[in-house]
Each structure stands twice: as structure tokens, then as C-alpha cells.
PDB file of N, CA and C in Angstrom:
ATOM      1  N   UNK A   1       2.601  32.034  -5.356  1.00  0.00           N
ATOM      2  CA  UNK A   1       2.487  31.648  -6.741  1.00  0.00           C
ATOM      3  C   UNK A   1       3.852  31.313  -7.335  1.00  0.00           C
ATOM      4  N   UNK A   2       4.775  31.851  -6.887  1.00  0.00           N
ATOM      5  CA  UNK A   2       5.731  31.637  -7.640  1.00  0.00           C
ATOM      6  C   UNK A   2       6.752  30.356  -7.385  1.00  0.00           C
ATOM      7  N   UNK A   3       6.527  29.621  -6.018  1.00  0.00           N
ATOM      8  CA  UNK A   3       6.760  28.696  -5.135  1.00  0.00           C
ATOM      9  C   UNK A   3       6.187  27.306  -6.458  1.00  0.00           C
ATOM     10  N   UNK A   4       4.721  27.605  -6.130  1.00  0.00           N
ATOM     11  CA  UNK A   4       4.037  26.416  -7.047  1.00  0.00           C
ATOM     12  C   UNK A   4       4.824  27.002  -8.727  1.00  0.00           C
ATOM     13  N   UNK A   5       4.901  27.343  -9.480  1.00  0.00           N
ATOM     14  CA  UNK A   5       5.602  27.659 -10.499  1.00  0.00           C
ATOM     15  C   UNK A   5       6.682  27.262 -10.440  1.00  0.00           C
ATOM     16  N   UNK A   6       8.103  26.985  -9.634  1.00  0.00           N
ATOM     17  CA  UNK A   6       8.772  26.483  -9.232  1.00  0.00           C
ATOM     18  C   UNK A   6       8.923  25.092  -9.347  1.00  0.00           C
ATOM     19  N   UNK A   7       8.075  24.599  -8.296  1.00  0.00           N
ATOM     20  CA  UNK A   7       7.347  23.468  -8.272  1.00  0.00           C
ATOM     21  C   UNK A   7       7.088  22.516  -9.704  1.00  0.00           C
ATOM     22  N   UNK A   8       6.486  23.239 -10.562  1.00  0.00           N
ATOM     23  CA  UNK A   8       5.652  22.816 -11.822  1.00  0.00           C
ATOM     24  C   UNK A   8       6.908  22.901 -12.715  1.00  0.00           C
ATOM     25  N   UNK A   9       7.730  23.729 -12.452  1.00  0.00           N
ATOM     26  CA  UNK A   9       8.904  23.677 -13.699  1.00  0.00           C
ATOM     27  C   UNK A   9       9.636  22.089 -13.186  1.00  0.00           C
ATOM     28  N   UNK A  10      10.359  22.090 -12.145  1.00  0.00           N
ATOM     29  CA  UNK A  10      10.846  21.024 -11.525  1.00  0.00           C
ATOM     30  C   UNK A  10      10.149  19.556 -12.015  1.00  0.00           C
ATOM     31  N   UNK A  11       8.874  19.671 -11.686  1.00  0.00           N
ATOM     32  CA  UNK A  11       8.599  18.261 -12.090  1.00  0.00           C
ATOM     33  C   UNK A  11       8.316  17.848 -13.748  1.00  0.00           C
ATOM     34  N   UNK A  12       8.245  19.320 -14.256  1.00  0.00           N
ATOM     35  CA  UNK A  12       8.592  19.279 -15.501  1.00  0.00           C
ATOM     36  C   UNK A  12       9.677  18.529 -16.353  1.00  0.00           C
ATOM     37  N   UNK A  13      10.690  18.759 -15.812  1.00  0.00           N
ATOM     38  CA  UNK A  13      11.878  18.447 -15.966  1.00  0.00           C
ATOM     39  C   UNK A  13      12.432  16.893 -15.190  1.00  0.00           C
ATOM     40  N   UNK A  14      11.214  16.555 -14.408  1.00  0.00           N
ATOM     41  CA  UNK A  14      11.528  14.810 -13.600  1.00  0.00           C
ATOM     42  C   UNK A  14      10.348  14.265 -14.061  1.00  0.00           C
ATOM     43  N   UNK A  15      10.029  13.916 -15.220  1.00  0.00           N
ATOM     44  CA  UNK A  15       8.930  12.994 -15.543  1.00  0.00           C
ATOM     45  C   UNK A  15       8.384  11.824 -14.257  1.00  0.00           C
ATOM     46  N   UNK A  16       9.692  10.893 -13.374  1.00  0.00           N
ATOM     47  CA  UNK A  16       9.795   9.830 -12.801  1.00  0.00           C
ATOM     48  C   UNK A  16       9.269  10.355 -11.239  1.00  0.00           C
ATOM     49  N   UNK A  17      10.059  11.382 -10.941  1.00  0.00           N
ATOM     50  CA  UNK A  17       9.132  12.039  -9.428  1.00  0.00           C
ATOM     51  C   UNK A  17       8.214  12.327  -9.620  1.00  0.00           C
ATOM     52  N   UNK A  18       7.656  13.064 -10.978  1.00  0.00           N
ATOM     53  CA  UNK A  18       5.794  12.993 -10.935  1.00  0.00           C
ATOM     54  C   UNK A  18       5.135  12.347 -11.033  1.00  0.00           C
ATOM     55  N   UNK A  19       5.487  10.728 -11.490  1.00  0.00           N
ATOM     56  CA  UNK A  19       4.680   9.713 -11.782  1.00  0.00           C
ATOM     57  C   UNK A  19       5.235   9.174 -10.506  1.00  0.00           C
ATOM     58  N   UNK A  20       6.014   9.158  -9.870  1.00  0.00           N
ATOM     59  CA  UNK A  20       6.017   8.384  -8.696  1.00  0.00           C
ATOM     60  C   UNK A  20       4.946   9.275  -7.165  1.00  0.00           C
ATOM     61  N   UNK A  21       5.041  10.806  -7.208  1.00  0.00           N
ATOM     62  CA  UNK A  21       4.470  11.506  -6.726  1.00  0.00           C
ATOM     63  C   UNK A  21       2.599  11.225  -7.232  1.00  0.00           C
ATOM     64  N   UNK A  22       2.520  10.860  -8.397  1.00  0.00           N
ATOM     65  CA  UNK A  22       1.182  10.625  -8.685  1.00  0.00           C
ATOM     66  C   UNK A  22       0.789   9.215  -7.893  1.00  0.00           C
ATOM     67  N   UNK A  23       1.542   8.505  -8.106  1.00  0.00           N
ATOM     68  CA  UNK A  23       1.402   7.026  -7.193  1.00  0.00           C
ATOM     69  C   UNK A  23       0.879   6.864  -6.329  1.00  0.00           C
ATOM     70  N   UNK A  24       2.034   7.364  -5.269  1.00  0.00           N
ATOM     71  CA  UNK A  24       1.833   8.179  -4.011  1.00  0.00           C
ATOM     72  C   UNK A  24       0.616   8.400  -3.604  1.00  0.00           C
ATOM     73  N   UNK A  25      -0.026   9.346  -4.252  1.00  0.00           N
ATOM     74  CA  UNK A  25      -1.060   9.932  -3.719  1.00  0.00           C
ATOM     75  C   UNK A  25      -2.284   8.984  -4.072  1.00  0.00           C
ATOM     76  N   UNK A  26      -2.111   8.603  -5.366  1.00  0.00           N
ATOM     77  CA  UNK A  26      -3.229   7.299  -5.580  1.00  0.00           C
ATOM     78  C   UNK A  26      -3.709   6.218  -4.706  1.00  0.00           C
ATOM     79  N   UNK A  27      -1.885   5.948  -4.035  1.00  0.00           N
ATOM     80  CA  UNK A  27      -2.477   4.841  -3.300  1.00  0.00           C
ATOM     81  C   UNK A  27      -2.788   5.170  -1.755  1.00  0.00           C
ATOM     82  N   UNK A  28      -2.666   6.855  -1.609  1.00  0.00           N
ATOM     83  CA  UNK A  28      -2.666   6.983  -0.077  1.00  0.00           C
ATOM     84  C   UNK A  28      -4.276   7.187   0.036  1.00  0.00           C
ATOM     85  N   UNK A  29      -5.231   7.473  -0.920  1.00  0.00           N
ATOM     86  CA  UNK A  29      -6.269   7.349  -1.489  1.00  0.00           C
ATOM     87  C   UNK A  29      -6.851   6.567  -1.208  1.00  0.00           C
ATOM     88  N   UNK A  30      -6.243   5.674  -2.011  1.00  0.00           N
ATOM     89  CA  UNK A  30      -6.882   4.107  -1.624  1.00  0.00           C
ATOM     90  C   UNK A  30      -7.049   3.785  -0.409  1.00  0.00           C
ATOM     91  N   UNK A  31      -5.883   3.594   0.208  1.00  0.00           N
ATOM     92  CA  UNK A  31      -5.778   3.297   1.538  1.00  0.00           C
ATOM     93  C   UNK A  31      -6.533   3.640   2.100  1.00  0.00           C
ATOM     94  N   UNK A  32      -7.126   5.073   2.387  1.00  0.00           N
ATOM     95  CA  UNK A  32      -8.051   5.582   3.221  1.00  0.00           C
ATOM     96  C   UNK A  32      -9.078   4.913   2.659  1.00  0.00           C
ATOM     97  N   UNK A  33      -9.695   4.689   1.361  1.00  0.00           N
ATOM     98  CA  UNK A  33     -10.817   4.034   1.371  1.00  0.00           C
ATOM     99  C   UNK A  33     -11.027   2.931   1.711  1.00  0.00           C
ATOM    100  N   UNK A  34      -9.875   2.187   1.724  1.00  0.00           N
ATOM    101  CA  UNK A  34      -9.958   0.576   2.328  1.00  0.00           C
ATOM    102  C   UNK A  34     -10.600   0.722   3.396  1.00  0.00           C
ATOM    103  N   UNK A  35      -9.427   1.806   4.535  1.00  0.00           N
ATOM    104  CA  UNK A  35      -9.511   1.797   6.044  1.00  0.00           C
ATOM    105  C   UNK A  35     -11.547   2.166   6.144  1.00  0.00           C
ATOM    106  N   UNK A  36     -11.643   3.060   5.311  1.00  0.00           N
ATOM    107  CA  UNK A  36     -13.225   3.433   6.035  1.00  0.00           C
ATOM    108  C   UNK A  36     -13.814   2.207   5.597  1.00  0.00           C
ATOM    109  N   UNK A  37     -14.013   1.560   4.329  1.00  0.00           N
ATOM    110  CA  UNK A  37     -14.725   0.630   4.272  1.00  0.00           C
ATOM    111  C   UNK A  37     -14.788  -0.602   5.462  1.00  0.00           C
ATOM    112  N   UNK A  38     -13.173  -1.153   5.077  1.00  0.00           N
ATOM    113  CA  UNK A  38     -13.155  -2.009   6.352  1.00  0.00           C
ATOM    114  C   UNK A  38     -13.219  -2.201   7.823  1.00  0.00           C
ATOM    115  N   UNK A  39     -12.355  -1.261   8.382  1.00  0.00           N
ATOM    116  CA  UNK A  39     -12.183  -1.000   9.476  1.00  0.00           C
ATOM    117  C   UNK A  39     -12.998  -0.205  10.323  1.00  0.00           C
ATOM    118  N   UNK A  40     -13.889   1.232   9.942  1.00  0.00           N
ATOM    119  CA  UNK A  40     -14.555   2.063  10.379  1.00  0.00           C
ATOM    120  C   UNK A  40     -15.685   1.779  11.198  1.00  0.00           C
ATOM    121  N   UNK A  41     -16.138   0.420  10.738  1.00  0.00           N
ATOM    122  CA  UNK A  41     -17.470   0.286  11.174  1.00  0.00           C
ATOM    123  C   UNK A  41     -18.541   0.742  10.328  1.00  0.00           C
ATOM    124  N   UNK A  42     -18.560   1.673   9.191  1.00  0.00           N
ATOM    125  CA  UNK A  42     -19.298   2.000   8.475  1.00  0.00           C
ATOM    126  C   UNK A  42     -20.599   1.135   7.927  1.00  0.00           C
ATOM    127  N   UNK A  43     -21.917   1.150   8.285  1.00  0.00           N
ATOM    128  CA  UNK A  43     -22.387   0.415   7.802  1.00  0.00           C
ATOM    129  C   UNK A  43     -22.770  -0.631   8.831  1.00  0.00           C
ATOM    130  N   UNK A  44     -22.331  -0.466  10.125  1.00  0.00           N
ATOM    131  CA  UNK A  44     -22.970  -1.583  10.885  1.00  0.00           C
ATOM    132  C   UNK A  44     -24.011  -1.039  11.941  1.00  0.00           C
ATOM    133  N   UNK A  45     -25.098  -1.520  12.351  1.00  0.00           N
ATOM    134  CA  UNK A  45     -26.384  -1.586  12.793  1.00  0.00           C
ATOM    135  C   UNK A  45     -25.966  -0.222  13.928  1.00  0.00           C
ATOM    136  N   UNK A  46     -26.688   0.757  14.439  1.00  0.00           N
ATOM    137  CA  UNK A  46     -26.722   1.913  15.544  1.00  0.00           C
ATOM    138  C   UNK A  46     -26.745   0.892  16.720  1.00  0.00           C
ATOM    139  N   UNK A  47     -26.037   1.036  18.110  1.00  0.00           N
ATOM    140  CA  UNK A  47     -26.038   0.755  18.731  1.00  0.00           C
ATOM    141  C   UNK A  47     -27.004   1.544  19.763  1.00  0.00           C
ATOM    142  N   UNK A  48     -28.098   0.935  20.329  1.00  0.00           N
ATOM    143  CA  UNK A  48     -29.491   2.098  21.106  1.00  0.00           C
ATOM    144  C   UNK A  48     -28.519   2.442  22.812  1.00  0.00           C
ATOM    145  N   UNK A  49     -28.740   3.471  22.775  1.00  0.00           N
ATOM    146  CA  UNK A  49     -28.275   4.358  23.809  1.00  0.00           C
ATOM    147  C   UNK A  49     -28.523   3.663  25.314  1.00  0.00           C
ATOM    148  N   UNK A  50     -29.568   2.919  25.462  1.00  0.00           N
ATOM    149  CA  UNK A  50     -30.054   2.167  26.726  1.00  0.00           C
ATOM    150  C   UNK A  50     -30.070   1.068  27.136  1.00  0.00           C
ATOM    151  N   UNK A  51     -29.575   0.482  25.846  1.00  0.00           N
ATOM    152  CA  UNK A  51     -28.586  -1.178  26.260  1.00  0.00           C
ATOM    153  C   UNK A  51     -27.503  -0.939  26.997  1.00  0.00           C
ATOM    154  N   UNK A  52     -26.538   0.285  27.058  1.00  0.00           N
ATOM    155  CA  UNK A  52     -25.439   0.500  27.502  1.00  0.00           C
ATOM    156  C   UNK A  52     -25.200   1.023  28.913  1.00  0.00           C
ATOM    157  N   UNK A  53     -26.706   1.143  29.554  1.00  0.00           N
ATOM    158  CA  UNK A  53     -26.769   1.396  31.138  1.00  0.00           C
ATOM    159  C   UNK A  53     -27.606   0.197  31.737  1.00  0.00           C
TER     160      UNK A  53
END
């Protein structure tokens, strides 16, 4: 607890690292949602188990 308290005073005092730290995380966010949407495959047809032998 006293670590995060630490923590919370600090960025208290850096308005610009918390809004850049908020960023950050917004867009690492994003990103992952891009990646599942686009890339994952999510959403495309089951492939049947006995086409593949």
C-alpha cells in the first residue's frame, strides 16, 4: 500500500507522465482489439475435424 501511495503522490505532482501513461495504456488497448478483430481469425467459419485426414 504504501508503494501505490507513492506512486499516486508522484503522478500527482507530473500531470504530463499521467496523461502520457493514460495514452499508453489506451492505445495498448486498442491495439489488442485491432489484433483480435483482424488478425485472430475471430469470426471465421469452424473448420470440420475430417476434412483434415
Amino acid at each position: 500500500m504504501k508503494f501505490l501511495e507513492k506512486v499516486r503522490c508522484w503522478l500527482g505532482k507530473h500531470p504530463n507522465a499521467e496523461a502520457f501513461l493514460w495514452f499508453v495504456f489506451a492505445a495498448a488497448c486498442i491495439a489488442i482489439l485491432v489484433w483480435f478483430l483482424l488478425f485472430s481469425g475471430y469470426g471465421d467459419p469452424p473448420e470440420f475435424v475430417y476434412e483434415q485426414f
